[in-house]
N, C-alpha and C. Protein backbone atom coordinates (compact mmCIF):
# COMPACT_ATOMS: atom_id res chain seq x y z
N UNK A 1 117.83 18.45 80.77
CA UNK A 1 119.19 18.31 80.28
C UNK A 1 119.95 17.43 81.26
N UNK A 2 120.68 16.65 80.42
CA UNK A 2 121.14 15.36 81.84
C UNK A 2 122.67 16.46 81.86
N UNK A 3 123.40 15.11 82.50
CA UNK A 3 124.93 15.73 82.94
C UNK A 3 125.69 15.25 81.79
N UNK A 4 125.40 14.48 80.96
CA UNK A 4 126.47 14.25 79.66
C UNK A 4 126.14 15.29 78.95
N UNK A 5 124.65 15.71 78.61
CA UNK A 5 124.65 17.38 77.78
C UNK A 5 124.87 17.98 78.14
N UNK A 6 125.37 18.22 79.34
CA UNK A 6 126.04 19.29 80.03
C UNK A 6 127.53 19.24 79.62
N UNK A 7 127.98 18.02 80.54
CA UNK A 7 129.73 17.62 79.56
C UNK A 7 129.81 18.04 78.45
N UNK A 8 128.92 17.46 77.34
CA UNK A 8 129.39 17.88 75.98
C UNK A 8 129.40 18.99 75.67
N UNK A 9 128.49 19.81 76.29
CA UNK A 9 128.82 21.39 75.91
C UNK A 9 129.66 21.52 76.50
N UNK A 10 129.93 21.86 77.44
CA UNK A 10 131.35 22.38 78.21
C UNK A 10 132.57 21.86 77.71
N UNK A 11 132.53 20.82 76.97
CA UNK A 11 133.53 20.17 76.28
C UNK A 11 133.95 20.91 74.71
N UNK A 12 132.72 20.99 74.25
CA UNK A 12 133.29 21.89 72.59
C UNK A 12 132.92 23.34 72.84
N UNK A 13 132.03 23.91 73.63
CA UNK A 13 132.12 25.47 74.42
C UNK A 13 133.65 26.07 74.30
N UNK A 14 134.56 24.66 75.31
CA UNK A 14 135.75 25.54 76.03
C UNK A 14 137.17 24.50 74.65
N UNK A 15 136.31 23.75 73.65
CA UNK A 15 137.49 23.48 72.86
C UNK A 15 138.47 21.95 73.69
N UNK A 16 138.08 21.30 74.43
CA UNK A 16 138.80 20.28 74.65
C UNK A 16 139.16 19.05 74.29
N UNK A 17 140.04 18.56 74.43
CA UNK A 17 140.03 17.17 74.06
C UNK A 17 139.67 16.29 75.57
N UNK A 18 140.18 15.03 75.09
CA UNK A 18 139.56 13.92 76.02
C UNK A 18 140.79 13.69 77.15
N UNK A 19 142.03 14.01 76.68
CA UNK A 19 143.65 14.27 77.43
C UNK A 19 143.55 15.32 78.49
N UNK A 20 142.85 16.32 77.86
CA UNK A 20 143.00 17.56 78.90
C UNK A 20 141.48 17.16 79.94
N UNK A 21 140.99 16.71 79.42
CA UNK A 21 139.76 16.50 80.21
C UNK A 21 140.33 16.17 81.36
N UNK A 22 141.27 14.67 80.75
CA UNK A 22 141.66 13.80 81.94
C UNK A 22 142.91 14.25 82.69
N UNK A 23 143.32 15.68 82.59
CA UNK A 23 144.29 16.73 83.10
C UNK A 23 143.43 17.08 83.65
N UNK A 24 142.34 17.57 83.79
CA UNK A 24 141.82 18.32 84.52
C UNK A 24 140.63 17.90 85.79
N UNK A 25 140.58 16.75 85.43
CA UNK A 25 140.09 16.03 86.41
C UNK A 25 141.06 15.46 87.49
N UNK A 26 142.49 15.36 87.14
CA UNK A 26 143.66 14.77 87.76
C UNK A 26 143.64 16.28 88.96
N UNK A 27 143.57 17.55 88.51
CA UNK A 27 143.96 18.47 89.26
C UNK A 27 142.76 18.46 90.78
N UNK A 28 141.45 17.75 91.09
CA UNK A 28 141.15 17.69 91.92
C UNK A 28 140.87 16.25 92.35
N UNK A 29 142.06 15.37 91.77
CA UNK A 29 142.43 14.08 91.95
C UNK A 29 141.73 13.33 91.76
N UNK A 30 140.79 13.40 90.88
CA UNK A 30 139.80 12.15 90.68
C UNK A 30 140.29 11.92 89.01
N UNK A 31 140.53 10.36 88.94
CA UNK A 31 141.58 9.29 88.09
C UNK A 31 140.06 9.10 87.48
N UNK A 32 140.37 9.29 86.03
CA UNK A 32 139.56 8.51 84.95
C UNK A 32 140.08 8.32 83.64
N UNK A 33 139.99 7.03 83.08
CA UNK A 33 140.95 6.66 81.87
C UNK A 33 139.75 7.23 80.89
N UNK A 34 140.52 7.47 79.46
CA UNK A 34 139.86 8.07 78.00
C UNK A 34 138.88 7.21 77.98
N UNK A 35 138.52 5.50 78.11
CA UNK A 35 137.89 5.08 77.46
C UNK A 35 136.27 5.41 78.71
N UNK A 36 136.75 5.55 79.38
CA UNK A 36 135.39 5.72 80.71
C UNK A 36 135.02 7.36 79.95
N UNK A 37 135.94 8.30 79.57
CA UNK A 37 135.29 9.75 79.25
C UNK A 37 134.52 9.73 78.00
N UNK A 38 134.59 8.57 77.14
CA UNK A 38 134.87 8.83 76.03
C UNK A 38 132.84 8.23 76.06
N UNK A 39 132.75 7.09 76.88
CA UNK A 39 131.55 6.87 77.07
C UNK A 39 130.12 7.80 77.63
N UNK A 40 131.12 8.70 78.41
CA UNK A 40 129.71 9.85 77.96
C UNK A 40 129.09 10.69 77.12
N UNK A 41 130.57 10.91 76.40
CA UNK A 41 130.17 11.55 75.08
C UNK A 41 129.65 10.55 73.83
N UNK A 42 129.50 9.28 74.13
CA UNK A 42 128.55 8.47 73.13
C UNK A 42 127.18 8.91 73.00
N UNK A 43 126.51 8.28 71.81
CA UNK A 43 125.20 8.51 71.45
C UNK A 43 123.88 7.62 73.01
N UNK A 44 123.02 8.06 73.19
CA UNK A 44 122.15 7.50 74.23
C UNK A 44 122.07 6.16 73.82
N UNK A 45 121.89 5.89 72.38
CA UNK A 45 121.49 4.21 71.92
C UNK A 45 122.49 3.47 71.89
N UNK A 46 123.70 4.23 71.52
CA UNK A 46 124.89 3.62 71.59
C UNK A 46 124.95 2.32 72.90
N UNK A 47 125.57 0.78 72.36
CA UNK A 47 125.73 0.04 73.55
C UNK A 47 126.83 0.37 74.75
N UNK A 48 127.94 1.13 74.43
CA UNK A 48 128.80 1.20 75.77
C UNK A 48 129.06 2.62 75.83
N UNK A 49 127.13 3.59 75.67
CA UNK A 49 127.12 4.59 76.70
C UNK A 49 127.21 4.54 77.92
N UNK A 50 127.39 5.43 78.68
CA UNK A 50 127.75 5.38 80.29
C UNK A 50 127.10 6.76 80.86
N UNK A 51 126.71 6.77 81.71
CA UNK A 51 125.62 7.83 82.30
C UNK A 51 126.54 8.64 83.22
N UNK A 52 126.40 10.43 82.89
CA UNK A 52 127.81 10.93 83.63
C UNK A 52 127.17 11.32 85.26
N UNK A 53 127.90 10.51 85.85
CA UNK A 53 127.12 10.79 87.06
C UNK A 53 127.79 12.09 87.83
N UNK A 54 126.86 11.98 89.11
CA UNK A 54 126.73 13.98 89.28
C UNK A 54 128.59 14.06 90.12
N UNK A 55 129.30 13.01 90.63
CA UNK A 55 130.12 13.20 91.16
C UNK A 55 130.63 13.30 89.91
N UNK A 56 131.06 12.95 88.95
CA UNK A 56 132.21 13.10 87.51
C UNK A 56 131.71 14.47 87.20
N UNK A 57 131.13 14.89 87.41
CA UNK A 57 130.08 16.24 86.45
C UNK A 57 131.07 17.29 87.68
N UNK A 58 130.73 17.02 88.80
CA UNK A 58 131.43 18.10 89.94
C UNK A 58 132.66 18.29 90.22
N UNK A 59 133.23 16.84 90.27
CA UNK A 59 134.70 16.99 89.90
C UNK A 59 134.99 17.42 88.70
N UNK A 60 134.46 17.68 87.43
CA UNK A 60 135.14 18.10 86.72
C UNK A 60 134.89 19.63 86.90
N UNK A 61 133.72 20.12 87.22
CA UNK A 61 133.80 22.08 87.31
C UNK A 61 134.60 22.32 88.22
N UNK A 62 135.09 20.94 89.56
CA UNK A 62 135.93 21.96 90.69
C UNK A 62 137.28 22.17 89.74
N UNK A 63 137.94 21.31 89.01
CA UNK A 63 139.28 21.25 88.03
C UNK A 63 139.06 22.05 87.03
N UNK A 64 137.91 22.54 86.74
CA UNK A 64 138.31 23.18 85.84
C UNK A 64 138.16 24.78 86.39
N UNK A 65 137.66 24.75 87.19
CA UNK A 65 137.66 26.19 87.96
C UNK A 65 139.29 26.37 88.42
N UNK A 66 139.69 25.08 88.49
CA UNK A 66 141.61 25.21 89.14
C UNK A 66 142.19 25.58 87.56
N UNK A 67 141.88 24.61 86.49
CA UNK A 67 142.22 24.60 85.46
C UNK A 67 142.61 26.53 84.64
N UNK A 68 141.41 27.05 84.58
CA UNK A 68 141.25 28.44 84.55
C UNK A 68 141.40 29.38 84.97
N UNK A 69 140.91 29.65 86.19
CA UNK A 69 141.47 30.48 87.07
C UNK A 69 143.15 30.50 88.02
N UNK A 70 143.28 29.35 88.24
CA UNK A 70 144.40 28.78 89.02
C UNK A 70 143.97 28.59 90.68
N UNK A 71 144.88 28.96 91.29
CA UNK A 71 144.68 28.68 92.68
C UNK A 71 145.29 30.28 93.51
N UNK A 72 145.18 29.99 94.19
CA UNK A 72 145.03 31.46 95.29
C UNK A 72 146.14 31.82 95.48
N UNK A 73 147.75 30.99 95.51
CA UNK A 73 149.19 31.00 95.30
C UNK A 73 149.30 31.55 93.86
N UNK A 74 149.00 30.70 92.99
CA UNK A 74 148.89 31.21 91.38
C UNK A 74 147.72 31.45 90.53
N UNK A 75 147.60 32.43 90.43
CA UNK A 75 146.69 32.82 89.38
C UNK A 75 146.53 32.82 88.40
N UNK A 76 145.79 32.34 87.90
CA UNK A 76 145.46 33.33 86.26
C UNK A 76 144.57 33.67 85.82
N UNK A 77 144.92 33.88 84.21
CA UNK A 77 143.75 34.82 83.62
C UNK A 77 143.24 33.55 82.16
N UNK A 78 142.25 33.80 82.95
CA UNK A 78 140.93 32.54 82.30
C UNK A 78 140.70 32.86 80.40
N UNK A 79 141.25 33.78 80.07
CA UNK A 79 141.44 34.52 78.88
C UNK A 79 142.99 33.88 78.14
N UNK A 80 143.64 33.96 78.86
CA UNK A 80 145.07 33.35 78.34
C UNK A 80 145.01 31.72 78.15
N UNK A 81 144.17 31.33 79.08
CA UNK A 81 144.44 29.66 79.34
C UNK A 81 143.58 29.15 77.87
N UNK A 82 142.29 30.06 77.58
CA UNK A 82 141.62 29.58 76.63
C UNK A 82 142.07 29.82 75.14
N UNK A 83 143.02 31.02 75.24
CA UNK A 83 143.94 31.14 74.22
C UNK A 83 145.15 30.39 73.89
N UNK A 84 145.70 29.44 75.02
CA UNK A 84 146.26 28.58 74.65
C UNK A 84 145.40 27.74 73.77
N UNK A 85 144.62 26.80 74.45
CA UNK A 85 143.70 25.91 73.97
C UNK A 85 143.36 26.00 72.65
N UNK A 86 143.11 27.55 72.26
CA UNK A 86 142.84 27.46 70.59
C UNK A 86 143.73 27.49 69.57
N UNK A 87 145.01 27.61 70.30
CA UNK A 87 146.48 27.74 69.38
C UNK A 87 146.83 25.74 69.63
N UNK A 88 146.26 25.29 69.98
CA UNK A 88 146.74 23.59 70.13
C UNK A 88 146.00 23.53 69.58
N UNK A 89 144.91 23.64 68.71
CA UNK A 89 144.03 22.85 67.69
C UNK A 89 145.07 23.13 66.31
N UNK A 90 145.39 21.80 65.86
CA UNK A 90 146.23 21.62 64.81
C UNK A 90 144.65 21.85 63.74
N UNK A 91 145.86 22.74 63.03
CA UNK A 91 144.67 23.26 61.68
C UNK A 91 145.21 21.90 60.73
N UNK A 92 144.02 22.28 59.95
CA UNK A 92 144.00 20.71 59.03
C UNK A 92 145.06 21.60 57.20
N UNK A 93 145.30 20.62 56.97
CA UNK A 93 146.09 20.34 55.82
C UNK A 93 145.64 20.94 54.36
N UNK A 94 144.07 21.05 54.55
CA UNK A 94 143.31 20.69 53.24
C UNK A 94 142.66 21.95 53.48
N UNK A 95 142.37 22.87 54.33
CA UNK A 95 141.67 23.65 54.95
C UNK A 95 141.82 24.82 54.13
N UNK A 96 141.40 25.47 53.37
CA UNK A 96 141.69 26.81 53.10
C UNK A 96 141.06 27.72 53.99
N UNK A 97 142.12 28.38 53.90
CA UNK A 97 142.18 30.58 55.33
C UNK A 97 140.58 31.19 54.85
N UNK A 98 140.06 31.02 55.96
CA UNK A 98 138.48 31.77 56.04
C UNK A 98 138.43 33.29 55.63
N UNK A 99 138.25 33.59 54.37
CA UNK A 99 138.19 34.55 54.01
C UNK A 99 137.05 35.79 55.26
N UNK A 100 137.37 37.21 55.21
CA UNK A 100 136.66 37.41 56.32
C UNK A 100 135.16 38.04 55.49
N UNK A 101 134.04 38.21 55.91
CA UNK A 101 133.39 38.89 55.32
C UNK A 101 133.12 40.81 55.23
N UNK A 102 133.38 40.65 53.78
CA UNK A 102 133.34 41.79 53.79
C UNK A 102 132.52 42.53 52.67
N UNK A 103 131.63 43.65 53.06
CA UNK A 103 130.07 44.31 51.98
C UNK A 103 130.90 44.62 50.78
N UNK A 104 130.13 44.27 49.55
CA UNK A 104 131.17 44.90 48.59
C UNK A 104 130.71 46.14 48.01
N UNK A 105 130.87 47.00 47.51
CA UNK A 105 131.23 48.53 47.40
C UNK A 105 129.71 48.45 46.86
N UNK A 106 129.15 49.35 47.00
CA UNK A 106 127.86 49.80 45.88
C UNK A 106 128.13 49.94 44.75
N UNK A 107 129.28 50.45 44.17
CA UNK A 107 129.47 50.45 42.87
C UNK A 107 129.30 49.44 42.04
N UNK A 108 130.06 48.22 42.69
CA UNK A 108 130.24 46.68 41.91
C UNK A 108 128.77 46.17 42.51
N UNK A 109 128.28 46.58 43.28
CA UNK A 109 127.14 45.97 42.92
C UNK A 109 125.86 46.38 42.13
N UNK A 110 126.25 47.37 41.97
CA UNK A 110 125.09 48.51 40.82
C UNK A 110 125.83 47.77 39.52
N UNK A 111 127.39 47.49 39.35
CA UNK A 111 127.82 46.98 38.24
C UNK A 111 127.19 45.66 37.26
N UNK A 112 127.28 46.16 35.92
CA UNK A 112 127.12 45.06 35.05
C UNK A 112 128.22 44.54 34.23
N UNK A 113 128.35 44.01 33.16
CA UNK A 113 129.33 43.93 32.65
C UNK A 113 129.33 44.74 31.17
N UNK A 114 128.33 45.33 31.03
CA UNK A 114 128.68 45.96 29.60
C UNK A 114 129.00 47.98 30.56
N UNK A 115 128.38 48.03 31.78
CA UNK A 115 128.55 49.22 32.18
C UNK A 115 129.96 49.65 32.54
N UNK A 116 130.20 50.66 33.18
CA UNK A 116 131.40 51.33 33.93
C UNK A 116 130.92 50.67 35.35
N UNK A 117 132.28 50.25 36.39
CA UNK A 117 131.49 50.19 37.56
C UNK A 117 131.00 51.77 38.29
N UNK A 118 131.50 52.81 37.93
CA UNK A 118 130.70 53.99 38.36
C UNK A 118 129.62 54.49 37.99
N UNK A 119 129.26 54.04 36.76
CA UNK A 119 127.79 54.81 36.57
C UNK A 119 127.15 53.59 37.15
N UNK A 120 125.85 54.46 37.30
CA UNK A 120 124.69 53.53 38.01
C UNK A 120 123.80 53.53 36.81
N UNK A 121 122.83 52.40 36.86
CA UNK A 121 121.64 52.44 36.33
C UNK A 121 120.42 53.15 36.20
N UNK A 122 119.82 53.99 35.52
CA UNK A 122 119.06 54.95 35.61
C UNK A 122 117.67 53.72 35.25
N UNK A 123 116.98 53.75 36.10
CA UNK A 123 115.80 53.17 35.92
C UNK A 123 114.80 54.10 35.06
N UNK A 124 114.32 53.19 33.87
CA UNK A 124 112.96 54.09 33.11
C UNK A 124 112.15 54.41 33.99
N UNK A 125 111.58 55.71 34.11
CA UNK A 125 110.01 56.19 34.36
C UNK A 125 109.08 55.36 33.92
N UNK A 126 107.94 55.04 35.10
CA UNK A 126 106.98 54.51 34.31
C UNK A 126 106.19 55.36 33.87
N UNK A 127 104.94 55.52 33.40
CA UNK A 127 104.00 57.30 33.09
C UNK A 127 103.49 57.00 34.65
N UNK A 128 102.92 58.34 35.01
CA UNK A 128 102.30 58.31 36.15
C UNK A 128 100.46 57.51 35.46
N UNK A 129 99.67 57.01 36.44
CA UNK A 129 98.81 56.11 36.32
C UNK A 129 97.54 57.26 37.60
N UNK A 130 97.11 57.59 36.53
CA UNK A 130 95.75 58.26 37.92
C UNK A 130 94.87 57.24 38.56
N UNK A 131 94.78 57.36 40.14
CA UNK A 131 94.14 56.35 40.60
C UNK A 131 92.69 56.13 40.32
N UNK A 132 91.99 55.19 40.25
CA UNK A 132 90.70 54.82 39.43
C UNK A 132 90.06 55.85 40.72
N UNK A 133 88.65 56.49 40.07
CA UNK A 133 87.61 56.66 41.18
C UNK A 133 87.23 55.66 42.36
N UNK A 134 87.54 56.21 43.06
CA UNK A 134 86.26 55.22 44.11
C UNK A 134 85.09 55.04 43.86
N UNK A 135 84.37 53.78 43.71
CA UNK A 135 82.74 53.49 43.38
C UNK A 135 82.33 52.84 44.66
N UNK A 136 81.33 53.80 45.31
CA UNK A 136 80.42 53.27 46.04
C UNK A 136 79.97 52.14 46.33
N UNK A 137 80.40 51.46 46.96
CA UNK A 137 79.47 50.03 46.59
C UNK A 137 77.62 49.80 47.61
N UNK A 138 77.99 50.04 48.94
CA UNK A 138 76.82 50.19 49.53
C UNK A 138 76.51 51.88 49.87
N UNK A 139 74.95 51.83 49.72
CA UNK A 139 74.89 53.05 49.91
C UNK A 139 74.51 53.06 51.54
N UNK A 140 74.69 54.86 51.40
CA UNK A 140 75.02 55.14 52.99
C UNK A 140 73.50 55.37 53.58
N UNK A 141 73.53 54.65 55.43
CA UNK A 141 72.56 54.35 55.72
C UNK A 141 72.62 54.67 56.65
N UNK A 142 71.57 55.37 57.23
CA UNK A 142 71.61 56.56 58.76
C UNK A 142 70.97 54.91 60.01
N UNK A 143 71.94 54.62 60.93
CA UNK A 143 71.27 53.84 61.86
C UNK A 143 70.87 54.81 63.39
N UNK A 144 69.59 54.55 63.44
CA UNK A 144 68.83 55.09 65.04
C UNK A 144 69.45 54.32 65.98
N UNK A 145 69.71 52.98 65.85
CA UNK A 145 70.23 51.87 66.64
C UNK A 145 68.84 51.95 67.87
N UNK A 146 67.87 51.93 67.19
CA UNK A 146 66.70 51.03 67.86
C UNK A 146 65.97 52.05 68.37
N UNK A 147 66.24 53.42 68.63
CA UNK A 147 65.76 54.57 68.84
C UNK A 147 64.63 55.07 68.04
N UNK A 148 63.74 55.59 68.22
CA UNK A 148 62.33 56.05 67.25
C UNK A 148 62.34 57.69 67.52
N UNK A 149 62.62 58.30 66.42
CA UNK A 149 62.94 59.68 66.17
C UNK A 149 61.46 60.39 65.67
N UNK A 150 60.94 60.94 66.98
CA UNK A 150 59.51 61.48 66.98
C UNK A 150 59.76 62.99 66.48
N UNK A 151 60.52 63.19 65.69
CA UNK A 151 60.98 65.01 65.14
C UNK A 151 59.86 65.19 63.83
């Protein structure tokens, strides 16, 4: 796994954009414009990929360890900061509310449409079926296993 698959997870893991990235790299002072971030998250074949090297990779966990936690004057709670983050994702327009999942009753699902949804279906009996005999197929054969039985 190089250091851009690393970036990119840590990037849609924790929900970021390419702004806060470059917020959070500012907090242990290392300056990088969108279009330099934007090149690691390109495809490998892509022509103006860029290879995330191990200093961009380190500066960004020391900022984001500031980012999350805070600093030793101010603290915080790494739980709140990420709850911001998911209240700034502008929901889309077109999107309909994720229904949640939920089992639906046994009744409606025993249901048909000519039934009640409370009665259930009584399945027919089949007749009971007696199992066939067993037939022999080889007959049974006493082995000495190489022994000579002088009785």
């Amino acid at each position: 796994m190089t250091n851009n698959d690393i970036f990119k997870k840590l990037r849609v893991a924790l929900m970021l954009r390419d702004d806060q990235i470059v917020e959070i790299l500012e907090l242990v002072d290392f300056r990088i414009s969108k279009s330099e971030l934007g090149a690691f998250f390109r495809d490998e074949k892509h022509e103006n990929y860029m290879e995330c090297g191990d200093q961009v990779l380190r500066n960004f966990l020391n900022g984001l360890v500031i980012h999350l936690r805070g600093t030793k004057e101010n603290p915080k709670n790494p739980n709140d900061v990420l709850a911001k983050h998911k209240a700034e994702i502008p929901k889309k327009d077109n999107a309909k509310p994720r229904a949640e999942f939920k089992p639906k009753p046994k009744d409606e699902e025993c249901a048909r449409g000519d039934q009640k949804p409370g009665q259930k279906k009584t399945a027919a009996k089949k007749p009971f079926k007696k199992p066939a005999p067993k037939v022999q197929i080889v007959e049974k054969v006493k082995f000495n296993f190489g022994k000579n039985k002088k009785s």
